[in-house]
C-alpha atoms as a PDB file:
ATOM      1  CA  UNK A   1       9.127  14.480 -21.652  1.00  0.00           C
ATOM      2  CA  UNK A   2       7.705  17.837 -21.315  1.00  0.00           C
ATOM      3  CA  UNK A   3       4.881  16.852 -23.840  1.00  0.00           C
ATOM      4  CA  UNK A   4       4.096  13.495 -21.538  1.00  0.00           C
ATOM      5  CA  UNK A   5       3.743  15.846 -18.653  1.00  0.00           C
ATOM      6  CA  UNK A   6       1.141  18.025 -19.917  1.00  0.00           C
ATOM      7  CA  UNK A   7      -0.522  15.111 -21.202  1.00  0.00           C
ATOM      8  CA  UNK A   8      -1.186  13.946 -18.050  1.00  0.00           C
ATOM      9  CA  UNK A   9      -2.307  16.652 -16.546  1.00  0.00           C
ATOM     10  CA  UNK A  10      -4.700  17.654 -18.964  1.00  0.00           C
ATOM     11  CA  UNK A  11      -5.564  13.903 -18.378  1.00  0.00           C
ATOM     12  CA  UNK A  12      -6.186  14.716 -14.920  1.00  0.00           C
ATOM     13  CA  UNK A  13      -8.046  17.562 -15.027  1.00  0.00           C
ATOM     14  CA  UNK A  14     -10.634  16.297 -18.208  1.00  0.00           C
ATOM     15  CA  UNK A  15     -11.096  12.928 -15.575  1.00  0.00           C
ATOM     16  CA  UNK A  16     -11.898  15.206 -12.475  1.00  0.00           C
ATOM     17  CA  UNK A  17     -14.796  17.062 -14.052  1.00  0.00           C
ATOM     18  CA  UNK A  18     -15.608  13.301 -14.054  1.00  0.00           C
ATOM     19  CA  UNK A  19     -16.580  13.146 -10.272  1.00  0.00           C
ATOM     20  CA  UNK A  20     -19.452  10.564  -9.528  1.00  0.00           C
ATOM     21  CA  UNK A  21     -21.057   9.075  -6.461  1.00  0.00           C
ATOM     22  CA  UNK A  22     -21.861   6.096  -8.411  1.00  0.00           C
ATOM     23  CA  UNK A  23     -19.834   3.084  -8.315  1.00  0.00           C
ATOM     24  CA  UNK A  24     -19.853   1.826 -11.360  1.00  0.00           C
ATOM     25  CA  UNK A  25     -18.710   5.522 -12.897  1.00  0.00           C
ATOM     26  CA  UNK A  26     -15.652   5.992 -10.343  1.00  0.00           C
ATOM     27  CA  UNK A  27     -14.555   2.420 -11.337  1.00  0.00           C
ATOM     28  CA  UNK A  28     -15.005   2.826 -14.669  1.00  0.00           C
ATOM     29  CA  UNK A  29     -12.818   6.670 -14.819  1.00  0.00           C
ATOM     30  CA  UNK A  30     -10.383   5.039 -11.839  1.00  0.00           C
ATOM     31  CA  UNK A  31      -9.638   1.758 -14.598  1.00  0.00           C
ATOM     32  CA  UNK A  32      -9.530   4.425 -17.690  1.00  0.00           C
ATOM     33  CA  UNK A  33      -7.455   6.535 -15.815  1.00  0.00           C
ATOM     34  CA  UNK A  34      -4.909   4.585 -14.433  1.00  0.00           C
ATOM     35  CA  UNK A  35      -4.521   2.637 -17.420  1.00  0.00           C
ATOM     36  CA  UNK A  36      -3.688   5.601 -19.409  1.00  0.00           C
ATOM     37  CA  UNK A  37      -1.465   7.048 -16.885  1.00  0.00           C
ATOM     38  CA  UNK A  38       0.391   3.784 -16.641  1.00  0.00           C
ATOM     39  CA  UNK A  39       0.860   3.268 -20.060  1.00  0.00           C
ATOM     40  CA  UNK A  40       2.035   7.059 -20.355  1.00  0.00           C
ATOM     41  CA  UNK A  41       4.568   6.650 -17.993  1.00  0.00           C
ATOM     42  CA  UNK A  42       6.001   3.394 -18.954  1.00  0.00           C
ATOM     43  CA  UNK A  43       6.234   4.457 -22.622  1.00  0.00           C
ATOM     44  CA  UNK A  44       7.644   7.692 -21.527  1.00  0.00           C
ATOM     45  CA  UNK A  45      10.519   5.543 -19.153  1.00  0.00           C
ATOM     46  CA  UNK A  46      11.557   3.875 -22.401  1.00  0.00           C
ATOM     47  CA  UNK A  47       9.568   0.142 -21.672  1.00  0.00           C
ATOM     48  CA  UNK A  48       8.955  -2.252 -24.949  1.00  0.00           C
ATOM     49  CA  UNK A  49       5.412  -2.465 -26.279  1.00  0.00           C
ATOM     50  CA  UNK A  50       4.954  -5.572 -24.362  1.00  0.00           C
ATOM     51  CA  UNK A  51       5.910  -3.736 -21.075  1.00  0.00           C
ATOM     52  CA  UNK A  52       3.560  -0.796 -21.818  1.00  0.00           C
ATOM     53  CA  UNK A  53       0.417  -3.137 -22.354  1.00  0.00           C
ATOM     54  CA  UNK A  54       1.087  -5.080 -19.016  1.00  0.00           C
ATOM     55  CA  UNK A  55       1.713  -1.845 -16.870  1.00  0.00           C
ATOM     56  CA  UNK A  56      -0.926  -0.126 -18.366  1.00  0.00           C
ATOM     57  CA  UNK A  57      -3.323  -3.502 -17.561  1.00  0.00           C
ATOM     58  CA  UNK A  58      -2.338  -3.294 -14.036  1.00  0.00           C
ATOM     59  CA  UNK A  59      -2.409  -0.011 -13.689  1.00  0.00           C
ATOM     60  CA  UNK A  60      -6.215  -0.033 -14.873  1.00  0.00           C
ATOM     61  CA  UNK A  61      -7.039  -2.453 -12.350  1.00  0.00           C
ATOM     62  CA  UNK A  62      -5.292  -0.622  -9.215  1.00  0.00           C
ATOM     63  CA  UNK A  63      -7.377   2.070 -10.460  1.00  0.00           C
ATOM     64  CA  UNK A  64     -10.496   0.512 -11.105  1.00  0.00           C
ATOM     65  CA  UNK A  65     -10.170  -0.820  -7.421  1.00  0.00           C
ATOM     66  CA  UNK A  66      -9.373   2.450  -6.203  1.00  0.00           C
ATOM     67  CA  UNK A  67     -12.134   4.189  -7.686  1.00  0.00           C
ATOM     68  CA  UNK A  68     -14.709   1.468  -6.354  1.00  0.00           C
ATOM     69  CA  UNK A  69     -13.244   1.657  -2.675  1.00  0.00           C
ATOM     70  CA  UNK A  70     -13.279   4.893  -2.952  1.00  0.00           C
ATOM     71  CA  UNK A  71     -17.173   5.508  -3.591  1.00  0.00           C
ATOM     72  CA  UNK A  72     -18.820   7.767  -0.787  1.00  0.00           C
ATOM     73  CA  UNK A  73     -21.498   6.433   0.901  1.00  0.00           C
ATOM     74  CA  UNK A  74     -23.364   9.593   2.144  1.00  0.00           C
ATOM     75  CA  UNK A  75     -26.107  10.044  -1.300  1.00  0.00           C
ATOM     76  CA  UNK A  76     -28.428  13.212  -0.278  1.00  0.00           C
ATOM     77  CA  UNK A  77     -31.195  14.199  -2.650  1.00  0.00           C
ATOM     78  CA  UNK A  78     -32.139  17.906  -3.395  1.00  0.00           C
ATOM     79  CA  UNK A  79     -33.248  18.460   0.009  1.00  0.00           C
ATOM     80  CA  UNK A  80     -29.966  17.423   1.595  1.00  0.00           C
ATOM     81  CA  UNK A  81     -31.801  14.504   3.332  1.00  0.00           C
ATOM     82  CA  UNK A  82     -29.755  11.544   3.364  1.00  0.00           C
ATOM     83  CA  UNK A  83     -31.016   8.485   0.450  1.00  0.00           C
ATOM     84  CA  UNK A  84     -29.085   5.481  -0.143  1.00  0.00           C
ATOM     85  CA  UNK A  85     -26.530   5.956  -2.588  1.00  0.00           C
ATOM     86  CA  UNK A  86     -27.088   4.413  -5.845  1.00  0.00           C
END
């Protein structure tokens, strides 16, 4: 258990060096991450394989969603002056 815990954080911490203001990355780290998290923690409560792959599925799409909605929308170039965001 110990060993799943560290995993994750180290998880954590690898995906928030990750930060983007582009969609497309924060869905693509939200769907790895929550995929892997949800798998970790399903194999780590004891679930069958089958289990694991469908929790780890959903979990990747809750986080793939979350990482999309979660996009800010205030871009600013070098200057600081405000640019749509890409």
């Amino acid at each position: 258990m110990k060993k799943t815990v560290v995993a994750v954080v180290l998880m954590a911490a690898l995906l928030a060096g990750c930060n983007s203001s582009s969609q497309r990355d924060r869905t693509i780290v939200g769907a790895a991450g929550g995929g892997a998290t949800g798998a970790i923690i399903a194999a780590a409560a004891g679930a069958n394989p089958g289990t694991v792959l469908g929790v780890a599925a959903a979990s990747a799409v809750g986080g793939a969603v979350v990482g999309a909605a979660t996009t800010p929308r205030d871009c600013l170039d070098v200057d600081r002056n405000p640019i749509p965001c890409p």
